[in-house]
PDB file of N, CA and C in Angstrom:
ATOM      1  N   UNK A   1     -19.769  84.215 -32.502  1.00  0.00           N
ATOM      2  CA  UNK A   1     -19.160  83.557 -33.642  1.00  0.00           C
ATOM      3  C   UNK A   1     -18.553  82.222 -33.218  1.00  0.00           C
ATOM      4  N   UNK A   2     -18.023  81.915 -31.606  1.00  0.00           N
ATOM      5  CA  UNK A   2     -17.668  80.929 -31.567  1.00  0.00           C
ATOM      6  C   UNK A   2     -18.723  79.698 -31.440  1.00  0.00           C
ATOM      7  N   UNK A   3     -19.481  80.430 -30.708  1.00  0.00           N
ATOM      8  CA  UNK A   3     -20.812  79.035 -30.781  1.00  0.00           C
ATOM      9  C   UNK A   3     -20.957  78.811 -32.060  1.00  0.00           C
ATOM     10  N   UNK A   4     -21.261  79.462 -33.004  1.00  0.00           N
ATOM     11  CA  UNK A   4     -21.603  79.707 -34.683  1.00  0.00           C
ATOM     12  C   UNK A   4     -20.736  78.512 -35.100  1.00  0.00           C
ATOM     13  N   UNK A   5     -19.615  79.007 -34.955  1.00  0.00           N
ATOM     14  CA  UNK A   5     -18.594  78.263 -35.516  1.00  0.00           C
ATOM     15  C   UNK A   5     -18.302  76.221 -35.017  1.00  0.00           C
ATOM     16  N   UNK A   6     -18.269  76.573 -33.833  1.00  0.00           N
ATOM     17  CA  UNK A   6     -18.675  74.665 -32.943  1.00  0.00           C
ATOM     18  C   UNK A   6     -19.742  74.382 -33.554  1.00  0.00           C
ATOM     19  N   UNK A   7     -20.797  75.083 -33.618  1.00  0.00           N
ATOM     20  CA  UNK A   7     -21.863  74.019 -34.205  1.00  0.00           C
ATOM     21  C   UNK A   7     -21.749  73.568 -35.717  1.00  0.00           C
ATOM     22  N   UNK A   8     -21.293  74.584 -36.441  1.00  0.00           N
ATOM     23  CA  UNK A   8     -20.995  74.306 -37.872  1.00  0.00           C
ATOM     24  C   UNK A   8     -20.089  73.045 -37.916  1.00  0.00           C
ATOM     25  N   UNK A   9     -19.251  72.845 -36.941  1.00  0.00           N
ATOM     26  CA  UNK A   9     -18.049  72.333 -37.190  1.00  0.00           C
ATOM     27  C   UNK A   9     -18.940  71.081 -36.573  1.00  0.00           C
ATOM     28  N   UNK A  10     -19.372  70.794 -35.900  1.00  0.00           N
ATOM     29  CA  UNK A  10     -20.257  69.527 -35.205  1.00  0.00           C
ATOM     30  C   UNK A  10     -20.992  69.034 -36.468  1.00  0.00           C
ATOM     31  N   UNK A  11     -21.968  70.193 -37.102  1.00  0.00           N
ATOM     32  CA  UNK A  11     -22.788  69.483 -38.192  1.00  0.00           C
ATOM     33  C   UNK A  11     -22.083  69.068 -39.815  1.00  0.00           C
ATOM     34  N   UNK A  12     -20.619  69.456 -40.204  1.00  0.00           N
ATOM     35  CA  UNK A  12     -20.068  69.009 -40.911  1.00  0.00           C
ATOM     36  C   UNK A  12     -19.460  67.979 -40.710  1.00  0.00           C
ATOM     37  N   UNK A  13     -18.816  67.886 -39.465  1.00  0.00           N
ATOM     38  CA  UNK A  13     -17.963  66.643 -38.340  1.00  0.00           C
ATOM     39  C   UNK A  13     -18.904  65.423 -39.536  1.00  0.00           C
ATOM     40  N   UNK A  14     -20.477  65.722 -38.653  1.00  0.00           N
ATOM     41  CA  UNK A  14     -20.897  64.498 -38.498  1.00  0.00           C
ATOM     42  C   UNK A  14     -21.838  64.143 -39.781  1.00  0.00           C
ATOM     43  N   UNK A  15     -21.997  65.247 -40.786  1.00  0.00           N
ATOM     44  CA  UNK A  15     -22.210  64.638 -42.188  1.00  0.00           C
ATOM     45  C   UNK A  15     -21.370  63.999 -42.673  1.00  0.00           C
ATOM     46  N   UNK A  16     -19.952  64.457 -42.511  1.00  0.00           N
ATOM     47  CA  UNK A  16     -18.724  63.627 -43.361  1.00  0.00           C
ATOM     48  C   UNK A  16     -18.621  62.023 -42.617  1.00  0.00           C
ATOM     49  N   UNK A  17     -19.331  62.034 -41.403  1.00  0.00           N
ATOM     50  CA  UNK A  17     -19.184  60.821 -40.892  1.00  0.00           C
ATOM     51  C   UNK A  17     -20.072  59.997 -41.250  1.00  0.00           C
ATOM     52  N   UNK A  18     -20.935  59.996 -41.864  1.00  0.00           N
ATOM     53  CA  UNK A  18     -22.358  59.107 -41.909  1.00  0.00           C
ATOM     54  C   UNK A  18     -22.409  58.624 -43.303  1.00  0.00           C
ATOM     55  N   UNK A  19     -22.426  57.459 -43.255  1.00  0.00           N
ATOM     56  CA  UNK A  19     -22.040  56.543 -44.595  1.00  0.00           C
ATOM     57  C   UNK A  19     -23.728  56.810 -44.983  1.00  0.00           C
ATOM     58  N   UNK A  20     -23.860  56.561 -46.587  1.00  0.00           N
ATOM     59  CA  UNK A  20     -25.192  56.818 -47.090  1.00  0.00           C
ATOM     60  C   UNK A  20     -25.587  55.327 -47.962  1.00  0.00           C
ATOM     61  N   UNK A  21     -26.011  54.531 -48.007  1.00  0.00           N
ATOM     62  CA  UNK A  21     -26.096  53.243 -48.806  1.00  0.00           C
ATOM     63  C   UNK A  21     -27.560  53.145 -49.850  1.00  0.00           C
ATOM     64  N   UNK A  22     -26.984  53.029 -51.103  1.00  0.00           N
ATOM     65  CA  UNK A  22     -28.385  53.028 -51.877  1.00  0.00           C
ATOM     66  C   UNK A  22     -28.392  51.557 -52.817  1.00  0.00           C
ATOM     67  N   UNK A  23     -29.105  50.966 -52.313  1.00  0.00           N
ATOM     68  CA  UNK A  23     -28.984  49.672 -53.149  1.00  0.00           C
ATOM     69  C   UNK A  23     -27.862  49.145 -52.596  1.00  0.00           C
ATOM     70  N   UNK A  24     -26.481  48.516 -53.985  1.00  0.00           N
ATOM     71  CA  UNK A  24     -25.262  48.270 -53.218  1.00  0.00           C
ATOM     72  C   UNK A  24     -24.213  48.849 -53.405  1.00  0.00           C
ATOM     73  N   UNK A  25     -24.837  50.493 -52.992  1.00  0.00           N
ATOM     74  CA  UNK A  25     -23.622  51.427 -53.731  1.00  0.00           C
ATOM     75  C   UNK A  25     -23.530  52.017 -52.288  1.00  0.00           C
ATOM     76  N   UNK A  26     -22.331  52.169 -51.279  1.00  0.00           N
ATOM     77  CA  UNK A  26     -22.158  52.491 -50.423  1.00  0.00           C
ATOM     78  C   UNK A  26     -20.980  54.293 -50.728  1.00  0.00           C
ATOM     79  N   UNK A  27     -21.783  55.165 -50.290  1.00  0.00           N
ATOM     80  CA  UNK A  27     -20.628  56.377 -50.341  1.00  0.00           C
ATOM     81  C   UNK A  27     -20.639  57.310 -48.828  1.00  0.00           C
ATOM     82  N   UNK A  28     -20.456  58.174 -48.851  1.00  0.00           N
ATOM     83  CA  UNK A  28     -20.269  59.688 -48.142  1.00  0.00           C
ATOM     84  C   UNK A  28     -20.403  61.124 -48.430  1.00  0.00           C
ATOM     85  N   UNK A  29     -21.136  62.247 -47.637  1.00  0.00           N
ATOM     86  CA  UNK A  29     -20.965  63.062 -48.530  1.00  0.00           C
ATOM     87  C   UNK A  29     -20.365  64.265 -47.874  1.00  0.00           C
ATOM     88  N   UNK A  30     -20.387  65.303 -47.769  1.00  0.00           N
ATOM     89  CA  UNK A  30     -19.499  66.230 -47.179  1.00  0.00           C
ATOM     90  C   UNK A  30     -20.230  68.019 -47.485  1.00  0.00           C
ATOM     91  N   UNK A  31     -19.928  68.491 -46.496  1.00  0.00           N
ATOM     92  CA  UNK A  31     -20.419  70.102 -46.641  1.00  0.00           C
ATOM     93  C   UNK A  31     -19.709  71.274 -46.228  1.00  0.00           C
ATOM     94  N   UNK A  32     -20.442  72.389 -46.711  1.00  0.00           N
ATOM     95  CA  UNK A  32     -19.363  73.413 -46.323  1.00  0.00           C
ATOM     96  C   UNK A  32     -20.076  74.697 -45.533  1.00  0.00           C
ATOM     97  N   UNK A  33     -19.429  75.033 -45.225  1.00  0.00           N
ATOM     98  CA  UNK A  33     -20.491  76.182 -43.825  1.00  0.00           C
ATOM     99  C   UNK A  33     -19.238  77.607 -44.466  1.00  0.00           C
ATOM    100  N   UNK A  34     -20.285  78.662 -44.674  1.00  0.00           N
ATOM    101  CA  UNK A  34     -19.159  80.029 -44.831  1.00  0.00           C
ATOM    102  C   UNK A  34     -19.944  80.354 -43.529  1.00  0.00           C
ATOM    103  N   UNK A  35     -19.515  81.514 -42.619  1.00  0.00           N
ATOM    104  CA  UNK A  35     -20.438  81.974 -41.308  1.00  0.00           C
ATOM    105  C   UNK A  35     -19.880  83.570 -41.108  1.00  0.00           C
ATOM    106  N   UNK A  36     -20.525  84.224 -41.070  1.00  0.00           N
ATOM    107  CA  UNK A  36     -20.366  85.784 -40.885  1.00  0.00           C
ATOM    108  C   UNK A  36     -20.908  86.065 -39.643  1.00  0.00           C
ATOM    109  N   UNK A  37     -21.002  87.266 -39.478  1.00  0.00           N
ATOM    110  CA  UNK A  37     -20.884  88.674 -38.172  1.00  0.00           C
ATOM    111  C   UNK A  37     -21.543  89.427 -38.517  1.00  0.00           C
ATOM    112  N   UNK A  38     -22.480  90.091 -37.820  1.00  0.00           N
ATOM    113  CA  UNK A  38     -22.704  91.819 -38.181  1.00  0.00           C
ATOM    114  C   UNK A  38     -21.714  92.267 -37.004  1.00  0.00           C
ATOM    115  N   UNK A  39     -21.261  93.168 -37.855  1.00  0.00           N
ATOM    116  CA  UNK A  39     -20.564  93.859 -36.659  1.00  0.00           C
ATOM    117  C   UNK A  39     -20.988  95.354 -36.007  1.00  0.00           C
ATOM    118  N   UNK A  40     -21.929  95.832 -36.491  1.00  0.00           N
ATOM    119  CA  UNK A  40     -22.383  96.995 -35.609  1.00  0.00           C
ATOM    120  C   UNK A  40     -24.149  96.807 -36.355  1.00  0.00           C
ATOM    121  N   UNK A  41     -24.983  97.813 -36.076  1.00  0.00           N
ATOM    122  CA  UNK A  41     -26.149  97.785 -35.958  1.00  0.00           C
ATOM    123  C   UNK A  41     -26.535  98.460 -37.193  1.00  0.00           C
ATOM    124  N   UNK A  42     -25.171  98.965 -37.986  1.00  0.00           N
ATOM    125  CA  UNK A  42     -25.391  99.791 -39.043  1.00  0.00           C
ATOM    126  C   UNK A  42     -25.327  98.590 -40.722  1.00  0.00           C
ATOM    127  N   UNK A  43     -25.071  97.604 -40.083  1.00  0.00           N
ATOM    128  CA  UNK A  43     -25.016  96.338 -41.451  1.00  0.00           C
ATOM    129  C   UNK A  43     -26.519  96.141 -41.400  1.00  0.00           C
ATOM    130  N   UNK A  44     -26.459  95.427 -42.531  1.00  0.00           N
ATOM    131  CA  UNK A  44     -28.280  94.782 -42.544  1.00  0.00           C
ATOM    132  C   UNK A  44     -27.652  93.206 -42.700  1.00  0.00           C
ATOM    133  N   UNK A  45     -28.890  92.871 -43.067  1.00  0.00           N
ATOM    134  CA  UNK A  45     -29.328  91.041 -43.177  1.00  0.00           C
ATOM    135  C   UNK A  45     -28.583  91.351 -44.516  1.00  0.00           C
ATOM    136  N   UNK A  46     -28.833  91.940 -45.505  1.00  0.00           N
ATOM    137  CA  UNK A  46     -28.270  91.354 -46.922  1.00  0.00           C
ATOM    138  C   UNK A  46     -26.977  91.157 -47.027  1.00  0.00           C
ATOM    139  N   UNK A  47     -26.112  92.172 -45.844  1.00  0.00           N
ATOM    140  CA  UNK A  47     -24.862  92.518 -45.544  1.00  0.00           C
ATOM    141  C   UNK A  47     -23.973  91.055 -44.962  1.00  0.00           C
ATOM    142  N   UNK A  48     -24.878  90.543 -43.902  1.00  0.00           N
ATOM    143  CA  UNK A  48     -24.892  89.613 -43.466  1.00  0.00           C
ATOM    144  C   UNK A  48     -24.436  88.460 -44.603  1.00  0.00           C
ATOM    145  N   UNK A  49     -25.705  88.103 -45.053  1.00  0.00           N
ATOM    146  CA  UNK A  49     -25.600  87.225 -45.856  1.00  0.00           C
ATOM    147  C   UNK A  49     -24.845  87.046 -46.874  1.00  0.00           C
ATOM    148  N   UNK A  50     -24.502  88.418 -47.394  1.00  0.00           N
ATOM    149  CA  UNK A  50     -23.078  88.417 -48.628  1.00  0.00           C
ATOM    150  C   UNK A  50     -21.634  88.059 -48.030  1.00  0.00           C
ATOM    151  N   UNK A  51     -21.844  88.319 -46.714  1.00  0.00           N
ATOM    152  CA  UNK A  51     -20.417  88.225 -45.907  1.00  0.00           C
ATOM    153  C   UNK A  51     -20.213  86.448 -45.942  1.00  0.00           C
ATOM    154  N   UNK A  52     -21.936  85.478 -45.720  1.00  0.00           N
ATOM    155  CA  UNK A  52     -21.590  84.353 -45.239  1.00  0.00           C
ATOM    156  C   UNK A  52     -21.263  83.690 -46.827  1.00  0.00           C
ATOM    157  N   UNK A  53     -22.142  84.406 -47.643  1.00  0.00           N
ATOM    158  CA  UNK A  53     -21.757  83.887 -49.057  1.00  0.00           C
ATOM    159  C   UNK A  53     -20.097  83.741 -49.466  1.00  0.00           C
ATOM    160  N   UNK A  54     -19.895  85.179 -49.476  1.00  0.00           N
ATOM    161  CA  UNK A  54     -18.809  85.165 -49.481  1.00  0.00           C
ATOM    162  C   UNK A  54     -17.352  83.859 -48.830  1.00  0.00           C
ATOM    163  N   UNK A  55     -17.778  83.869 -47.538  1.00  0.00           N
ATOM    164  CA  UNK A  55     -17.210  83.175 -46.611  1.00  0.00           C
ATOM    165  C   UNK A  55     -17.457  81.550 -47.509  1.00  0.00           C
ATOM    166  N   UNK A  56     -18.311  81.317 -48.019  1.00  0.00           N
ATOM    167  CA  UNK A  56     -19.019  80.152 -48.427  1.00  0.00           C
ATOM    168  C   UNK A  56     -17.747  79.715 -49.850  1.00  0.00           C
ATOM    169  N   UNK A  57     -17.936  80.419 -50.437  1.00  0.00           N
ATOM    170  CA  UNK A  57     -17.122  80.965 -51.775  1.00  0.00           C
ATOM    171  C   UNK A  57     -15.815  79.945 -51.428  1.00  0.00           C
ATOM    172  N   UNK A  58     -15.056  80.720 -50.454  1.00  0.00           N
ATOM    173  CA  UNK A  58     -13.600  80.719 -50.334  1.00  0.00           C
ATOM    174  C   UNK A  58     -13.550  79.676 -49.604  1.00  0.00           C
ATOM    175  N   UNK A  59     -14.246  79.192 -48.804  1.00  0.00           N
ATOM    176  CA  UNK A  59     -14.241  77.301 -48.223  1.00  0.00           C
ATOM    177  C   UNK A  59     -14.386  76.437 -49.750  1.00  0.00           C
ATOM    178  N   UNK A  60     -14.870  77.078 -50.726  1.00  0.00           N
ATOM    179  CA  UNK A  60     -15.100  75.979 -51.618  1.00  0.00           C
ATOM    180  C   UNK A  60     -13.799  75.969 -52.853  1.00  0.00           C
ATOM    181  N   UNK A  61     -13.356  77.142 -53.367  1.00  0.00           N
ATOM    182  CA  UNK A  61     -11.922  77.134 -53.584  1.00  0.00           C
ATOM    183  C   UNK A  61     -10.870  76.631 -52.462  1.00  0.00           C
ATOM    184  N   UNK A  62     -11.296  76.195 -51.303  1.00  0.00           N
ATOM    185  CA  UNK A  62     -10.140  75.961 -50.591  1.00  0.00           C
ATOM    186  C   UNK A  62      -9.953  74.439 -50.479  1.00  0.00           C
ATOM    187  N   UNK A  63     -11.191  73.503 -51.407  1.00  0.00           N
ATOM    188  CA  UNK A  63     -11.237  72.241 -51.397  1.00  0.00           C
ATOM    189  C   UNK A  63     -12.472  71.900 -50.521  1.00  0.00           C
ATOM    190  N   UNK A  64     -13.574  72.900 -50.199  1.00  0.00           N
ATOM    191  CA  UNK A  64     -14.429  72.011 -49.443  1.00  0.00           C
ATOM    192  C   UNK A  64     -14.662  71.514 -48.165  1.00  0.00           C
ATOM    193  N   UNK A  65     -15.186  70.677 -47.682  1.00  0.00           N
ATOM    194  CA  UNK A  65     -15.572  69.727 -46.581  1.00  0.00           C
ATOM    195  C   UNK A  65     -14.762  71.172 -45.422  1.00  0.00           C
ATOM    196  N   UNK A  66     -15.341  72.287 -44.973  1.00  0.00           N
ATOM    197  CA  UNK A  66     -15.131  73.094 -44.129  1.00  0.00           C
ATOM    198  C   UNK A  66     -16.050  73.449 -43.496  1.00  0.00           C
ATOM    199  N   UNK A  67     -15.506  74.494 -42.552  1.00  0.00           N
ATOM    200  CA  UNK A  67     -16.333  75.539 -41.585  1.00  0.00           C
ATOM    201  C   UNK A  67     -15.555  76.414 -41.848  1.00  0.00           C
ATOM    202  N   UNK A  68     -16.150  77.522 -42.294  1.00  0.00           N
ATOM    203  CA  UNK A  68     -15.261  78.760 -42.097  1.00  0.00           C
ATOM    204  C   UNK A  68     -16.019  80.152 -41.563  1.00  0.00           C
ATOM    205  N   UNK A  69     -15.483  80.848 -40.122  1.00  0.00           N
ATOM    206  CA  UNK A  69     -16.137  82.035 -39.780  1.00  0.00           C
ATOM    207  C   UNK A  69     -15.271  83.085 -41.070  1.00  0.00           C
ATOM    208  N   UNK A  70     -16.202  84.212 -41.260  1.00  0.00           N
ATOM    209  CA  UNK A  70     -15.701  85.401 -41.708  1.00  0.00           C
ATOM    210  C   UNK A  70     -16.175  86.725 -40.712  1.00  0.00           C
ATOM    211  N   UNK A  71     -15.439  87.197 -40.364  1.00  0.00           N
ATOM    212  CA  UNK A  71     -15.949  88.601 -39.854  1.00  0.00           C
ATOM    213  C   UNK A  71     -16.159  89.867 -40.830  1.00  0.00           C
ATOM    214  N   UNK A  72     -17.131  90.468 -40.925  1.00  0.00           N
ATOM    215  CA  UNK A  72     -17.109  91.409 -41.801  1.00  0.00           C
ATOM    216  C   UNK A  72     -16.812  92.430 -41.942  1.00  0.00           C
ATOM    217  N   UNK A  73     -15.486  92.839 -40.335  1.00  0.00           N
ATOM    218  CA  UNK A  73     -14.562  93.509 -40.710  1.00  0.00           C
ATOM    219  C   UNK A  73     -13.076  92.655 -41.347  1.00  0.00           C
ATOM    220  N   UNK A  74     -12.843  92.385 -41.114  1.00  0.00           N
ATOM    221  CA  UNK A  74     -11.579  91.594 -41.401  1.00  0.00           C
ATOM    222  C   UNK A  74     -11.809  90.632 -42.679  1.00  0.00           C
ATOM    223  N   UNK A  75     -10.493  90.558 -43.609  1.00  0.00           N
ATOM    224  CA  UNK A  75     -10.244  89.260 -44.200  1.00  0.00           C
ATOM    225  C   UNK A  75      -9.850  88.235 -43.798  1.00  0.00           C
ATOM    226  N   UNK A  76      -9.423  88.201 -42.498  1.00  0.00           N
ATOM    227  CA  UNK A  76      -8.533  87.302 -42.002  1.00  0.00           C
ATOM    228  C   UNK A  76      -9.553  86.269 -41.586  1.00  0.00           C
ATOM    229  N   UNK A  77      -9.052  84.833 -42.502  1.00  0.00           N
ATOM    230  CA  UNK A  77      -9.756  83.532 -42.482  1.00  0.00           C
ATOM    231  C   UNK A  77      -9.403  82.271 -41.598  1.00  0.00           C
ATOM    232  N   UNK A  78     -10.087  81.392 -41.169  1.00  0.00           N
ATOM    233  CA  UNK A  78      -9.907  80.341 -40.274  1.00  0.00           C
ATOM    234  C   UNK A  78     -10.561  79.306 -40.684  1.00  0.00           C
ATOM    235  N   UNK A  79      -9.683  78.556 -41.125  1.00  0.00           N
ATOM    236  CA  UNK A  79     -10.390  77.187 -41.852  1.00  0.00           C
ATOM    237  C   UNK A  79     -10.299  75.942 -40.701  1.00  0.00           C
ATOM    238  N   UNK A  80     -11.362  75.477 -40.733  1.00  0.00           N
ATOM    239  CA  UNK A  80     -11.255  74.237 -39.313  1.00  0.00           C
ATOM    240  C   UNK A  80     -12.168  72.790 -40.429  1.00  0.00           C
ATOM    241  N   UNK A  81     -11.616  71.732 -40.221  1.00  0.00           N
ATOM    242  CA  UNK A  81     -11.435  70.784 -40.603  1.00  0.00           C
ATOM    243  C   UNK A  81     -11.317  70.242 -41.726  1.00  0.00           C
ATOM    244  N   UNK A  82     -11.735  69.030 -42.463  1.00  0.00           N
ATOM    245  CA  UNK A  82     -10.556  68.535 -43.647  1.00  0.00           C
ATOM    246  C   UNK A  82     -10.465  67.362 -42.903  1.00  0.00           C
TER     247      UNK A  82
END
């Protein structure tokens, strides 16, 4: 989860960094990473994926432009950058 999590945080880093220019309209844009766990052999992929959804969800009520791991035992959340 921690590699998971550095790279998410690298590839949001550096979307929010990269100016986009169309014509002479200059902006930025920004993304959000939810990231889950299986935690034993008894979850599946769908399990998985509802966990990262989930995780996805609550970065975006939280304002966005995040990384957030979820473990899919725990609620307990970690929001990294902004």
């Amino acid at each position: 989860m921690e590699t998971a999590t550095e790279v998410a945080e690298r590839l949001r880093s550096s979307i929010e960094a990269t100016e986009i220019l169309y014509g002479h309209i200059q902006t930025r844009i920004t993304a959000s990473f939810g990231l889950g766990q299986l935690q034993s052999s008894s979850n599946t992929w769908e399990h998985l994926f509802m966990s990262c959804d989930k995780a996805l969800y609550e970065v975006k009520r939280a304002g966005g432009n995040l990384s957030e791991p979820r473990s899919s035992k725990t609620s307990k959340l970690t929001l990294l950058g902004h």
